[in-house]
PDB file of N, CA and C in Angstrom:
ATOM      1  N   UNK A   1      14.817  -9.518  48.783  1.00  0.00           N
ATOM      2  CA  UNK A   1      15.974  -8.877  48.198  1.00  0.00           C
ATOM      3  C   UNK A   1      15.892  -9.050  46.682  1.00  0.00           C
ATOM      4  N   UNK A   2      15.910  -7.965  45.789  1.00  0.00           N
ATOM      5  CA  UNK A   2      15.578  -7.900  44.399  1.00  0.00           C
ATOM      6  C   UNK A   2      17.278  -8.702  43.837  1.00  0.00           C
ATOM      7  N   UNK A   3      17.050  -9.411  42.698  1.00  0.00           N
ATOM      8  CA  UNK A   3      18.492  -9.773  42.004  1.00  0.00           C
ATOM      9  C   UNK A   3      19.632  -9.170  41.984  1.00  0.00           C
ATOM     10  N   UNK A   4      19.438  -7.497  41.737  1.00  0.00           N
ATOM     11  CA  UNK A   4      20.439  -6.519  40.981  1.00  0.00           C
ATOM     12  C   UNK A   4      21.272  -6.343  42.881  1.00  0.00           C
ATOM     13  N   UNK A   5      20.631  -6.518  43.841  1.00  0.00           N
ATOM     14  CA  UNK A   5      20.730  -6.469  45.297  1.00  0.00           C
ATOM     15  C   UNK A   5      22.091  -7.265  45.333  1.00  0.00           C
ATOM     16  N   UNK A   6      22.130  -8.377  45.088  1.00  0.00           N
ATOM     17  CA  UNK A   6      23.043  -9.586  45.474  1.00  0.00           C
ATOM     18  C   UNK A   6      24.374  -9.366  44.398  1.00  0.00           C
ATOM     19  N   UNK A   7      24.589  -8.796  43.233  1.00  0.00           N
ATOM     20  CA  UNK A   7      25.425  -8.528  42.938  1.00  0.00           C
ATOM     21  C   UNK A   7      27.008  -7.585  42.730  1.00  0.00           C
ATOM     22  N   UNK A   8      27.658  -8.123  42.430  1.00  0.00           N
ATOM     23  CA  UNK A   8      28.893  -7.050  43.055  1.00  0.00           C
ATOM     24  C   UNK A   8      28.730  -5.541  42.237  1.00  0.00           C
ATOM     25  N   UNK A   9      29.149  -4.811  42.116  1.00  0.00           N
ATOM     26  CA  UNK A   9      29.029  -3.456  41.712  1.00  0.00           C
ATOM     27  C   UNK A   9      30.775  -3.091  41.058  1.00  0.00           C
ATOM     28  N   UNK A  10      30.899  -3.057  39.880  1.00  0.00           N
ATOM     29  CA  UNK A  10      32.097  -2.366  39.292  1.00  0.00           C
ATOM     30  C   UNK A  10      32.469  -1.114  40.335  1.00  0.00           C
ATOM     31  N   UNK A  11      33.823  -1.079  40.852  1.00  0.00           N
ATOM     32  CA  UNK A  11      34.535  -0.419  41.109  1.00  0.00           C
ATOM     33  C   UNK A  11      35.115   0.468  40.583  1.00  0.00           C
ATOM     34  N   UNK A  12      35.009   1.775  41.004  1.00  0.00           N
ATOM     35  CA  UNK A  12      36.387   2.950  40.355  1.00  0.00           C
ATOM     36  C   UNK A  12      36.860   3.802  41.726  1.00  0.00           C
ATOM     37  N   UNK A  13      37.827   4.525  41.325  1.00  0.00           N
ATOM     38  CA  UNK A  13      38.927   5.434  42.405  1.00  0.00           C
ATOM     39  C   UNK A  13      38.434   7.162  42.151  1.00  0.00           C
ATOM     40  N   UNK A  14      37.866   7.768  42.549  1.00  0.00           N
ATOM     41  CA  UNK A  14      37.516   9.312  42.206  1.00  0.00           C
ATOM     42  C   UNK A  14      38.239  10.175  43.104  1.00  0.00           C
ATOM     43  N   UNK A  15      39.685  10.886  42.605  1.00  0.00           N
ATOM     44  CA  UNK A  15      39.639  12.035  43.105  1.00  0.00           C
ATOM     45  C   UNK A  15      39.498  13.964  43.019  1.00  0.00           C
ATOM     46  N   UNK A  16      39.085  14.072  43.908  1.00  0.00           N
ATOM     47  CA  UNK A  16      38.948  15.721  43.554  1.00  0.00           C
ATOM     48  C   UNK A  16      39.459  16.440  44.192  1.00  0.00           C
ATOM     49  N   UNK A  17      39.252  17.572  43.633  1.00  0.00           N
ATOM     50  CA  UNK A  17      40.342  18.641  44.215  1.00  0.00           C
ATOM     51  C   UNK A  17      39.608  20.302  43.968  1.00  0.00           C
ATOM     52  N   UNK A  18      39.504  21.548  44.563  1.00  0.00           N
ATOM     53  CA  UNK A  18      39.069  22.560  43.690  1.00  0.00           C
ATOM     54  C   UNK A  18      39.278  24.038  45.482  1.00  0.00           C
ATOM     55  N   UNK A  19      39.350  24.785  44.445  1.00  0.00           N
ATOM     56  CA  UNK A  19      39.795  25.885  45.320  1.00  0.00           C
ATOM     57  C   UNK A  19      39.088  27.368  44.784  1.00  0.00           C
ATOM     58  N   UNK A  20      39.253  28.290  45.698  1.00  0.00           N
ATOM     59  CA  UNK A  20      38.668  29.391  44.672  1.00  0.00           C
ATOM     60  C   UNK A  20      39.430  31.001  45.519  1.00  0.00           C
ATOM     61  N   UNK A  21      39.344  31.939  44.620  1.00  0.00           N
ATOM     62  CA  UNK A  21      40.403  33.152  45.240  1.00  0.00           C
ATOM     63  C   UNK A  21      39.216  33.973  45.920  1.00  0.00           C
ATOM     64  N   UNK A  22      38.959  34.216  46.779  1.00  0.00           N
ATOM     65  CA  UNK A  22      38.087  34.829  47.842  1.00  0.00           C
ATOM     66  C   UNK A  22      36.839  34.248  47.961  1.00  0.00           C
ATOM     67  N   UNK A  23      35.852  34.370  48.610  1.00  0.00           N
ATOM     68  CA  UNK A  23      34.813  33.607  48.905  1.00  0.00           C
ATOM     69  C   UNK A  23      33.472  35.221  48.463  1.00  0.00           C
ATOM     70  N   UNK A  24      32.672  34.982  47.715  1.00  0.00           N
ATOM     71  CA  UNK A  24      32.528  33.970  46.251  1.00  0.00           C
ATOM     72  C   UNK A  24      33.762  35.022  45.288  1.00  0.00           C
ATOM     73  N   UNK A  25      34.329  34.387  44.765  1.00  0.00           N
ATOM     74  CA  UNK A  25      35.205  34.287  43.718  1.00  0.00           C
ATOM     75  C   UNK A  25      35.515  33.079  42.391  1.00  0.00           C
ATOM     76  N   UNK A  26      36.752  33.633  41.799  1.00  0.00           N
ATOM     77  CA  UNK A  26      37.195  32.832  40.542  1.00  0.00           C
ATOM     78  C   UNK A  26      37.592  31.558  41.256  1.00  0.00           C
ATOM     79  N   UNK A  27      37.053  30.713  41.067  1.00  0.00           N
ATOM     80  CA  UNK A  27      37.764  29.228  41.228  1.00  0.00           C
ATOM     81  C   UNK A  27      37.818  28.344  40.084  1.00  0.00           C
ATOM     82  N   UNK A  28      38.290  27.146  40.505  1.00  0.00           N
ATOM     83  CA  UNK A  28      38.094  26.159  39.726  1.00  0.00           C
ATOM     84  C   UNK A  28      38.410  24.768  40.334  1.00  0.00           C
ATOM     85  N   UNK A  29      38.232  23.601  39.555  1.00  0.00           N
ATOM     86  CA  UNK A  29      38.123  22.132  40.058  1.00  0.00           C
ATOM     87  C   UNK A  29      38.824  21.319  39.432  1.00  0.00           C
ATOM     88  N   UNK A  30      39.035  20.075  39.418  1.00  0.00           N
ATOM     89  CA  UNK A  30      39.557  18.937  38.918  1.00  0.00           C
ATOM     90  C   UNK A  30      39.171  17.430  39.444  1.00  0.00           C
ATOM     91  N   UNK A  31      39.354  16.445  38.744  1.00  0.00           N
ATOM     92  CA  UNK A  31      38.909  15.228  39.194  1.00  0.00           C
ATOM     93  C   UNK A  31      39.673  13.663  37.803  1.00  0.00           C
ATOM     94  N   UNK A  32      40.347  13.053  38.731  1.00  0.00           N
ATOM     95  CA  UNK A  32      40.662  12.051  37.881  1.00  0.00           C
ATOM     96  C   UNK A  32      39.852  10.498  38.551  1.00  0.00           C
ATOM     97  N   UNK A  33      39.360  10.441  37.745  1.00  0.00           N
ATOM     98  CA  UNK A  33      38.857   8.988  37.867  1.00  0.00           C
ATOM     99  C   UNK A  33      39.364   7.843  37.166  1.00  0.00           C
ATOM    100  N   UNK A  34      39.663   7.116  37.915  1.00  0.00           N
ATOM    101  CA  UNK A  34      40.642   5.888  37.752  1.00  0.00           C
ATOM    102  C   UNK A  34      39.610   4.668  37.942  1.00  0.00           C
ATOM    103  N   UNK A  35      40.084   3.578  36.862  1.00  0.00           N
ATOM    104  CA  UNK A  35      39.605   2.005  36.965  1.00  0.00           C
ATOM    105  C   UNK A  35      40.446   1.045  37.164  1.00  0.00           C
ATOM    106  N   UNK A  36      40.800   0.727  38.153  1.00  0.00           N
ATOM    107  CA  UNK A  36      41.808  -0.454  38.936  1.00  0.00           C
ATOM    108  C   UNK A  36      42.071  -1.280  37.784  1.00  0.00           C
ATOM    109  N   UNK A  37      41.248  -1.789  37.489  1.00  0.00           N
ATOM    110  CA  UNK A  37      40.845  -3.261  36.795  1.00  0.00           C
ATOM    111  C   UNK A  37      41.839  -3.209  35.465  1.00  0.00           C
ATOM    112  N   UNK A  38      41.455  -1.831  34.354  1.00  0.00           N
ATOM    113  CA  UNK A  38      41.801  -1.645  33.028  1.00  0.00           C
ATOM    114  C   UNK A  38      42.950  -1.142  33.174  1.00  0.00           C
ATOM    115  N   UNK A  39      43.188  -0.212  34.428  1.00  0.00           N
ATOM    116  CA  UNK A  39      43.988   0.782  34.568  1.00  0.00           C
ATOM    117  C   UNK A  39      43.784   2.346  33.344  1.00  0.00           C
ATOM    118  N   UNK A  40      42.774   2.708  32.733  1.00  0.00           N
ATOM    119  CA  UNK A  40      41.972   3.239  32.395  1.00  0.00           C
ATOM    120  C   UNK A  40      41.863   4.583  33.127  1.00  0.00           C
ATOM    121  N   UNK A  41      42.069   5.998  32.939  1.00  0.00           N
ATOM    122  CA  UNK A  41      41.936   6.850  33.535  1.00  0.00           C
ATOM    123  C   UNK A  41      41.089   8.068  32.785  1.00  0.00           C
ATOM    124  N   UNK A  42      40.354   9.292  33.300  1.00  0.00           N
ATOM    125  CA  UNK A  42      39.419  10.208  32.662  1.00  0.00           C
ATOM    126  C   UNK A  42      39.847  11.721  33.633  1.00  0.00           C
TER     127      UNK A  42
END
């Protein structure tokens, strides 16, 4: 098992969302990603 193996991994919250008006059509997306820790959002 390599070092980087055994360690914990920073956490974040990703959600998404996206829709579009007929299939293929105009759509669009969204996504907020959140950090528990800082409370920090993008």
């Amino acid at each position: 098992m390599s070092e980087a193996a055994g360690k914990a991994r920073p956490q974040v919250m990703l959600f998404t969302d996206g829709a579009c008006s007929g299939n293929p059509g105009p759509g669009g997306w969204a996504f907020i990603l959140q950090h528990p820790v800082s409370g920090k959002e993008l």
